[in-house]
Protein backbone atom coordinates (compact mmCIF):
# COMPACT_ATOMS: atom_id res chain seq x y z
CA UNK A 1 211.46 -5.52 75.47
CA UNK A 2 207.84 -6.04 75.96
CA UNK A 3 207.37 -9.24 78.37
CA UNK A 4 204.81 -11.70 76.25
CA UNK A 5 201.50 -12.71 77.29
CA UNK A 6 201.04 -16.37 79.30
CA UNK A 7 198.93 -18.97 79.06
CA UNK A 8 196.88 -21.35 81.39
CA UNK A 9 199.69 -23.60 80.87
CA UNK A 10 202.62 -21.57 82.08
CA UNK A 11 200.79 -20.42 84.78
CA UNK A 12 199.90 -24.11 85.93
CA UNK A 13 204.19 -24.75 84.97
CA UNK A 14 204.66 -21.55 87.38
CA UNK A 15 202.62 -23.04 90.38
CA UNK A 16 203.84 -26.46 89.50
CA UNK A 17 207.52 -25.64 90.61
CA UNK A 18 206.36 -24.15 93.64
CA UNK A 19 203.86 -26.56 94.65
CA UNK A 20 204.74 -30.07 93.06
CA UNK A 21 201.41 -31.97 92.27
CA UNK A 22 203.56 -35.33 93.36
CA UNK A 23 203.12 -33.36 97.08
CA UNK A 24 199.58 -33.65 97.62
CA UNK A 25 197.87 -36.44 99.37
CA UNK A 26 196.80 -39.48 97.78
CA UNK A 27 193.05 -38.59 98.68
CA UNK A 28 193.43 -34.68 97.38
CA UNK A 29 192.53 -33.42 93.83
CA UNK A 30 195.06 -30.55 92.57
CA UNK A 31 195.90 -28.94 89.37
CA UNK A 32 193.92 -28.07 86.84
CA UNK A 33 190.17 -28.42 87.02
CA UNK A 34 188.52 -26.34 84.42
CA UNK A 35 189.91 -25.01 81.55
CA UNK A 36 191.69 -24.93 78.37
CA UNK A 37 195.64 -24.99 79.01
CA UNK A 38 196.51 -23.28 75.84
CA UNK A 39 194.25 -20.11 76.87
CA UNK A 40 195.78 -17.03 77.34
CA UNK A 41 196.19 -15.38 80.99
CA UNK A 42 196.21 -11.53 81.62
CA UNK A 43 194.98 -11.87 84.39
CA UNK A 44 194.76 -14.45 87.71
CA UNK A 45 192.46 -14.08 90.72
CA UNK A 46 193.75 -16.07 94.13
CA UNK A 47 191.17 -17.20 96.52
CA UNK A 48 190.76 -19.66 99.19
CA UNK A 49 187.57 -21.48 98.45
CA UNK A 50 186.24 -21.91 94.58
CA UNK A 51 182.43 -21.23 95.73
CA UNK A 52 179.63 -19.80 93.32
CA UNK A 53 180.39 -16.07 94.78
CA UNK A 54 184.20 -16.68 94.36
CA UNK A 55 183.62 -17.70 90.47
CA UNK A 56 180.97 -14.66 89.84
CA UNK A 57 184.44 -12.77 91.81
CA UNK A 58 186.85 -13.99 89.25
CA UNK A 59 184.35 -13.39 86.03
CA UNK A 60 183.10 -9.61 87.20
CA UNK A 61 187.09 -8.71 87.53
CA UNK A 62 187.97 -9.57 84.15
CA UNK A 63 190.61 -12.67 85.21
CA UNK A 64 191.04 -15.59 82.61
CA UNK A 65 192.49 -18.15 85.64
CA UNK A 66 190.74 -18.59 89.03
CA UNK A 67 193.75 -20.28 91.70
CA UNK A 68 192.34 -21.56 94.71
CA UNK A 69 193.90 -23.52 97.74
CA UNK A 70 191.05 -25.88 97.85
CA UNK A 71 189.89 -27.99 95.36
CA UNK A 72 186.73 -28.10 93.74
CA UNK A 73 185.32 -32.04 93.95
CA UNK A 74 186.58 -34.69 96.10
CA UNK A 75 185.09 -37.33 95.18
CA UNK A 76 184.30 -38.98 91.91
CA UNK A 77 181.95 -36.70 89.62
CA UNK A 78 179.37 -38.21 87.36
CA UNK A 79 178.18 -35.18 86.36
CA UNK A 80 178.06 -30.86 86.37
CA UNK A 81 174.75 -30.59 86.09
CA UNK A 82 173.85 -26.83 87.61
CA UNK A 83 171.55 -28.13 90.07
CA UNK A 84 174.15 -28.91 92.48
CA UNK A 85 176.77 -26.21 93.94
CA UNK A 86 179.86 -27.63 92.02
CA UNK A 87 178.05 -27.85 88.77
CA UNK A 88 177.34 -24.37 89.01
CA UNK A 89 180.77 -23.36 89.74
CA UNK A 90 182.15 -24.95 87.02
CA UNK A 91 179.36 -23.51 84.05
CA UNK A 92 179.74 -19.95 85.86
CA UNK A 93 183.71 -20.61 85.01
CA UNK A 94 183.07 -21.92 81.64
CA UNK A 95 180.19 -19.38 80.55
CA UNK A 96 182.86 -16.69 81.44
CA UNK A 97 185.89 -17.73 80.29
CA UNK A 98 187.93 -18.62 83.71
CA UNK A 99 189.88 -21.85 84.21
CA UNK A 100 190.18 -23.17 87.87
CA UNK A 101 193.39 -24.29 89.17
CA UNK A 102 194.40 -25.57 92.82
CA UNK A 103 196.98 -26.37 95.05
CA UNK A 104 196.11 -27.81 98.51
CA UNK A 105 197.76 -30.13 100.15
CA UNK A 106 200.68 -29.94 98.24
CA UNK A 107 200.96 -26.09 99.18
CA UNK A 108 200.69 -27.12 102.85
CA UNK A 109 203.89 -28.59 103.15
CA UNK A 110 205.63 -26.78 100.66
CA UNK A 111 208.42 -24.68 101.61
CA UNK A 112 207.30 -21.86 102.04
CA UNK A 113 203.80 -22.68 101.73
CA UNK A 114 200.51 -22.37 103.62
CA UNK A 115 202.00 -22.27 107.13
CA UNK A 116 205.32 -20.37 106.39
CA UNK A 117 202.66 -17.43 105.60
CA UNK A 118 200.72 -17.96 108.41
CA UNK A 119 203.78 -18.03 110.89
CA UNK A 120 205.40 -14.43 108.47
CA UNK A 121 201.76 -12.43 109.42
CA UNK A 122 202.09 -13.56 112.93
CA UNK A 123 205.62 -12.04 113.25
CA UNK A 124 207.53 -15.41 114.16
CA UNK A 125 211.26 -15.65 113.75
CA UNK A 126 213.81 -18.69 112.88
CA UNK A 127 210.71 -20.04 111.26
CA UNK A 128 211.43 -24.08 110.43
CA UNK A 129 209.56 -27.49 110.39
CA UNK A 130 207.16 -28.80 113.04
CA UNK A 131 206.96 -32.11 111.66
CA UNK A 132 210.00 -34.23 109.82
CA UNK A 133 210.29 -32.88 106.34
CA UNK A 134 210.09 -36.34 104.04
CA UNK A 135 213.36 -37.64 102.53
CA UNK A 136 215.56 -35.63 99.29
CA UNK A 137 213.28 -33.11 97.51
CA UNK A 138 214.00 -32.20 94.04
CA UNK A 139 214.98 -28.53 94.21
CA UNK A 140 212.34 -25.68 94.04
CA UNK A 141 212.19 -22.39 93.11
CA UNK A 142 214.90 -20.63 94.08
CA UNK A 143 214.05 -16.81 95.57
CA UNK A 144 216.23 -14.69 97.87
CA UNK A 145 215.11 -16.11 101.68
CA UNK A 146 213.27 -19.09 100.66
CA UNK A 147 214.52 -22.67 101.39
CA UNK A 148 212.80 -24.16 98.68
CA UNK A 149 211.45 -27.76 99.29
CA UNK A 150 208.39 -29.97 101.24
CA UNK A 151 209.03 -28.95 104.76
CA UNK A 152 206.20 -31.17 105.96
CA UNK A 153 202.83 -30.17 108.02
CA UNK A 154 203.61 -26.88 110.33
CA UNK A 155 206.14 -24.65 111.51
CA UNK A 156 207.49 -23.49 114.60
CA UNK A 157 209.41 -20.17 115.19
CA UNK A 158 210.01 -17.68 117.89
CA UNK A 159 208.18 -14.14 118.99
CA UNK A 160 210.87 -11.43 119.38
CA UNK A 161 209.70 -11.48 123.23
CA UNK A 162 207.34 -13.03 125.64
CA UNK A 163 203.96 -11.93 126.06
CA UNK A 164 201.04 -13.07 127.71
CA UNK A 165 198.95 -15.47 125.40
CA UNK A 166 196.02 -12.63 125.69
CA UNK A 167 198.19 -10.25 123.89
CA UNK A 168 199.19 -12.75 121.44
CA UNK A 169 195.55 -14.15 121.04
CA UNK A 170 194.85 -10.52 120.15
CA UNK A 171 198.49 -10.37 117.44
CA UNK A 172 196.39 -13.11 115.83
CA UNK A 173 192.77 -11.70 115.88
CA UNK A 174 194.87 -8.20 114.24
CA UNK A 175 197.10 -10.29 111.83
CA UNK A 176 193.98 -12.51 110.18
CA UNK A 177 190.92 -11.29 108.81
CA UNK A 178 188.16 -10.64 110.78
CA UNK A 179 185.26 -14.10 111.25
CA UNK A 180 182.36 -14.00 113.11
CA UNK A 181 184.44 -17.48 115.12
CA UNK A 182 187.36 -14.82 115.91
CA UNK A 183 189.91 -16.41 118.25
CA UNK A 184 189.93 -18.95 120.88
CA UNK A 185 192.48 -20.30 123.15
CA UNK A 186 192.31 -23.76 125.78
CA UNK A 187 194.63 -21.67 127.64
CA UNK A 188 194.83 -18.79 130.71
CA UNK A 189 195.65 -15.23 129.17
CA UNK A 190 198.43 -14.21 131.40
CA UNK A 191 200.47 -17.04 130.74
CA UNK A 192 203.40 -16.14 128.80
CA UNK A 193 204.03 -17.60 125.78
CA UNK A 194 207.07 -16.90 122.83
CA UNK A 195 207.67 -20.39 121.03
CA UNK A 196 204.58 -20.66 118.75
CA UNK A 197 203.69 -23.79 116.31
CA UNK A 198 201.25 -22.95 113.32
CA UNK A 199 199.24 -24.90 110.65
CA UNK A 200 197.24 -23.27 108.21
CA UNK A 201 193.76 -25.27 107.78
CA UNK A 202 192.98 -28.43 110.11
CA UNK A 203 196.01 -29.08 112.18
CA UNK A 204 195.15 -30.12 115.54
CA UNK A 205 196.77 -33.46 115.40
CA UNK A 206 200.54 -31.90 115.53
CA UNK A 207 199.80 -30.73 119.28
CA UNK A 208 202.26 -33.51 120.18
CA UNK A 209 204.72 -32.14 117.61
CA UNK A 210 204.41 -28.80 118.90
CA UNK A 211 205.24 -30.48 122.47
CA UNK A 212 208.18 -32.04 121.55
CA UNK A 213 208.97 -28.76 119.54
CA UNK A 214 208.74 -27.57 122.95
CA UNK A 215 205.95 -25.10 121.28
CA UNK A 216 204.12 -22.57 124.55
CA UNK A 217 201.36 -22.72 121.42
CA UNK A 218 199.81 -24.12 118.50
CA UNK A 219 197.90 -21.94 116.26
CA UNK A 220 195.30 -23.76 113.86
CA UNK A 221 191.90 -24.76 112.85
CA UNK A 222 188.74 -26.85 113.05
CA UNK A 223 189.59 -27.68 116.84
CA UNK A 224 186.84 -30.51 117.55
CA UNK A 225 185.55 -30.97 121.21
CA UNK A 226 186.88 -34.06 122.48
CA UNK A 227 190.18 -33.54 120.30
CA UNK A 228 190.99 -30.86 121.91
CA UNK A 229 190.45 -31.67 125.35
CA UNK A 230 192.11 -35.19 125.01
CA UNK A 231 195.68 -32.52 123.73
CA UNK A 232 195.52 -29.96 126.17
CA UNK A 233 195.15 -32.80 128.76
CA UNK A 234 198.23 -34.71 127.25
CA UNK A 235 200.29 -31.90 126.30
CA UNK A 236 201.37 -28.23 127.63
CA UNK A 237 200.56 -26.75 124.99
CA UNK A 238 197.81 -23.76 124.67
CA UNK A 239 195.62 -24.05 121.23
CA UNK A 240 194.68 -21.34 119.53
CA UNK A 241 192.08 -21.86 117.49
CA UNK A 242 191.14 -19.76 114.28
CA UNK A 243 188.72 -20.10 111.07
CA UNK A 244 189.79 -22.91 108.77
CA UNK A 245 189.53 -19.86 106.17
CA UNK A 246 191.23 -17.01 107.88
CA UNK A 247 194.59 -19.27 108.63
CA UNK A 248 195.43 -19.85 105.19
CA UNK A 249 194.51 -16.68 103.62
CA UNK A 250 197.62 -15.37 103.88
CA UNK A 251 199.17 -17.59 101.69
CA UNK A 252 197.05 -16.49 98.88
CA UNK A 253 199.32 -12.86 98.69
CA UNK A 254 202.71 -15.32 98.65
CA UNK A 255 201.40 -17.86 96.06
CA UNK A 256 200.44 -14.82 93.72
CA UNK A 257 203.45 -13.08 94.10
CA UNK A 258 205.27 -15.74 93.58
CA UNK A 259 203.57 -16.61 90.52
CA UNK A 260 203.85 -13.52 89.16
CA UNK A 261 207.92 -13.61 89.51
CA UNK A 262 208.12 -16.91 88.41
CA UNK A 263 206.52 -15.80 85.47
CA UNK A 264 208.42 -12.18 85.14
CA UNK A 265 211.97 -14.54 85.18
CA UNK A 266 210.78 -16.48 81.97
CA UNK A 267 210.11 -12.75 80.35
CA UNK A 268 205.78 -13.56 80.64
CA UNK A 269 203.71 -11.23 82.53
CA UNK A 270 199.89 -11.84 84.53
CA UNK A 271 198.02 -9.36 86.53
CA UNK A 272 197.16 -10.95 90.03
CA UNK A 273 194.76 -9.87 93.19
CA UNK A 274 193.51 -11.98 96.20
CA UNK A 275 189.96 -12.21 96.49
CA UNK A 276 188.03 -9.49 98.75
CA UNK A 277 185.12 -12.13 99.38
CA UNK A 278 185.28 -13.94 102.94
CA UNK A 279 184.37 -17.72 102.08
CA UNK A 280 184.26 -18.64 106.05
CA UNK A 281 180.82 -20.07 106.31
CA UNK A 282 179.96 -18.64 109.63
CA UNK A 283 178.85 -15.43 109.66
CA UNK A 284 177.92 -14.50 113.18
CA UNK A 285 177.20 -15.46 116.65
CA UNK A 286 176.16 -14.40 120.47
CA UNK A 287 177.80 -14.23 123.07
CA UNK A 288 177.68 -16.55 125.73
CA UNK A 289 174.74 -14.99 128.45
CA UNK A 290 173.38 -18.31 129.65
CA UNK A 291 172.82 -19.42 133.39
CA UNK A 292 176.14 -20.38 134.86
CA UNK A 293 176.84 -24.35 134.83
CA UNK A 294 174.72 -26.02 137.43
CA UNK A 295 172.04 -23.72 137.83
CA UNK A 296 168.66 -24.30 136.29
């Protein structure tokens, strides 16, 4: 039997179940943006960021639904006027028949979400939650080696073996995609390190989770000067710091796949890809070469 086509709507009914709107934060904007919900999908493009480039992306390939882990607007919108960046997202998507759809912070803590495929592409074993999962969750999807539910921000797992946090700085540089930031650590490359805590995105605030986790390191984002020295002064922890971009890309490949089985199961079929564009804003830099501290 030939599967049927989808629509919009049971793609957004697909994403729902893995990613429960009721998840996100109060502040956050998920679901569906743009769009007609009755329009029919062949197929969906997956991306991290819903910029101009990403929406000229989604049109050029031929998809009908554009799913992206962050969200479009914010704040309140008065207007789409394209003489502003979102306005001209949004009549790109219109003008070529693409509805916009996001999950952010809900897919954070889902389980598995944003960090569960961060922690897979790193190669971490007896994955589970950094932080306390919040109370009963209705039951999720239910796939073969998935524990289905909001496991809260991070995870925390287990390398196979030790190594020394320069080889595992360089596991991460090989695992992500390639930024002109790369990969930073606070702490010395030969000391060896096997418990690791993750969060995809901006997670710097759980390096007291990862402590008590008793994490060697915590892999995130966005580490902010005085933030970070304030942890690694508190804590014995080593942060490893990656583009906000690169360290939830990798849940783009999961959320589409799963998608596209949740949507095979109910006898529907879509076409999905990830997005080849890199949406990381910086695009290069030097290398330090500057007189040594103290010298004039």
């Amino acid at each position: 039997m030939t599967a049927a086509y989808c629509t919009v709507a049971d793609c957004i009914a697909e994403l729902d179940r893995s990613y429960p709107p009721s998840w996100a934060q109060s502040w956050d904007a998920v679901g569906l943006t743009v769009g007609d919900p009755q329009m029919p999908v062949h197929h969906a493009l997956f991306a991290v960021d819903p910029t101009l480039d990403v929406a000229r992306e989604a049109v050029g390939c031929g998809a009908q639904l554009l799913v992206t882990h962050h969200s479009l607007f914010l704040r309140s919108v008065h207007g789409v006027a394209e003489t502003d960046a979102g306005g001209r997202v949004v009549a790109t998507l219109i003008r070529g028949g693409v509805a916009l759809f996001s999950a952010h912070t809900n897919a954070d803590v889902a389980c598995p979400g944003v960090s569960d495929a961060l922690a897979g592409v790193l190669g971490l074993r007896d994955v589970g939650p950094l932080t306390e999962p919040p109370g009963p969750q209705p039951p999720g999807p239910q796939q073969p080696g998935a524990e289905p539910g909001n496991g809260g921000l991070g995870r925390v797992g287990n390398l196979a073996e030790s190594e020394p946090l320069g080889a595992f700085c360089a596991r991460v540089a090989a695992a992500l995609p390639a930024t002109a930031g790369g990969v930073r650590t606070t702490g010395a490359p030969q000391r060896p390190v096997r418990r690791i805590a993750v969060c995809g995105g901006s997670g710097g605030e759980l390096v007291g989770a990862a402590a008590r986790a008793g994490a060697d390191v915590l892999v995130t984002a966005d580490g902010r000067h005085h933030h970070v020295l304030d942890a690694v002064s508190a804590h014995d922890v080593a942060l490893v710091d990656v583009a906000h971009w690169a360290s939830e890309w990798p849940w783009l490949q999961v959320a589409s796949a799963r998608l596209g089985a949740g949507l095979a199961g109910r006898g529907r079929t879509v076409n999905t890809t990830v997005s080849s564009l890199v949406t990381d804003p910086w695009r290069w830099h030097a290398s330090s070469s500057g007189p040594a501290a103290g010298q004039a």
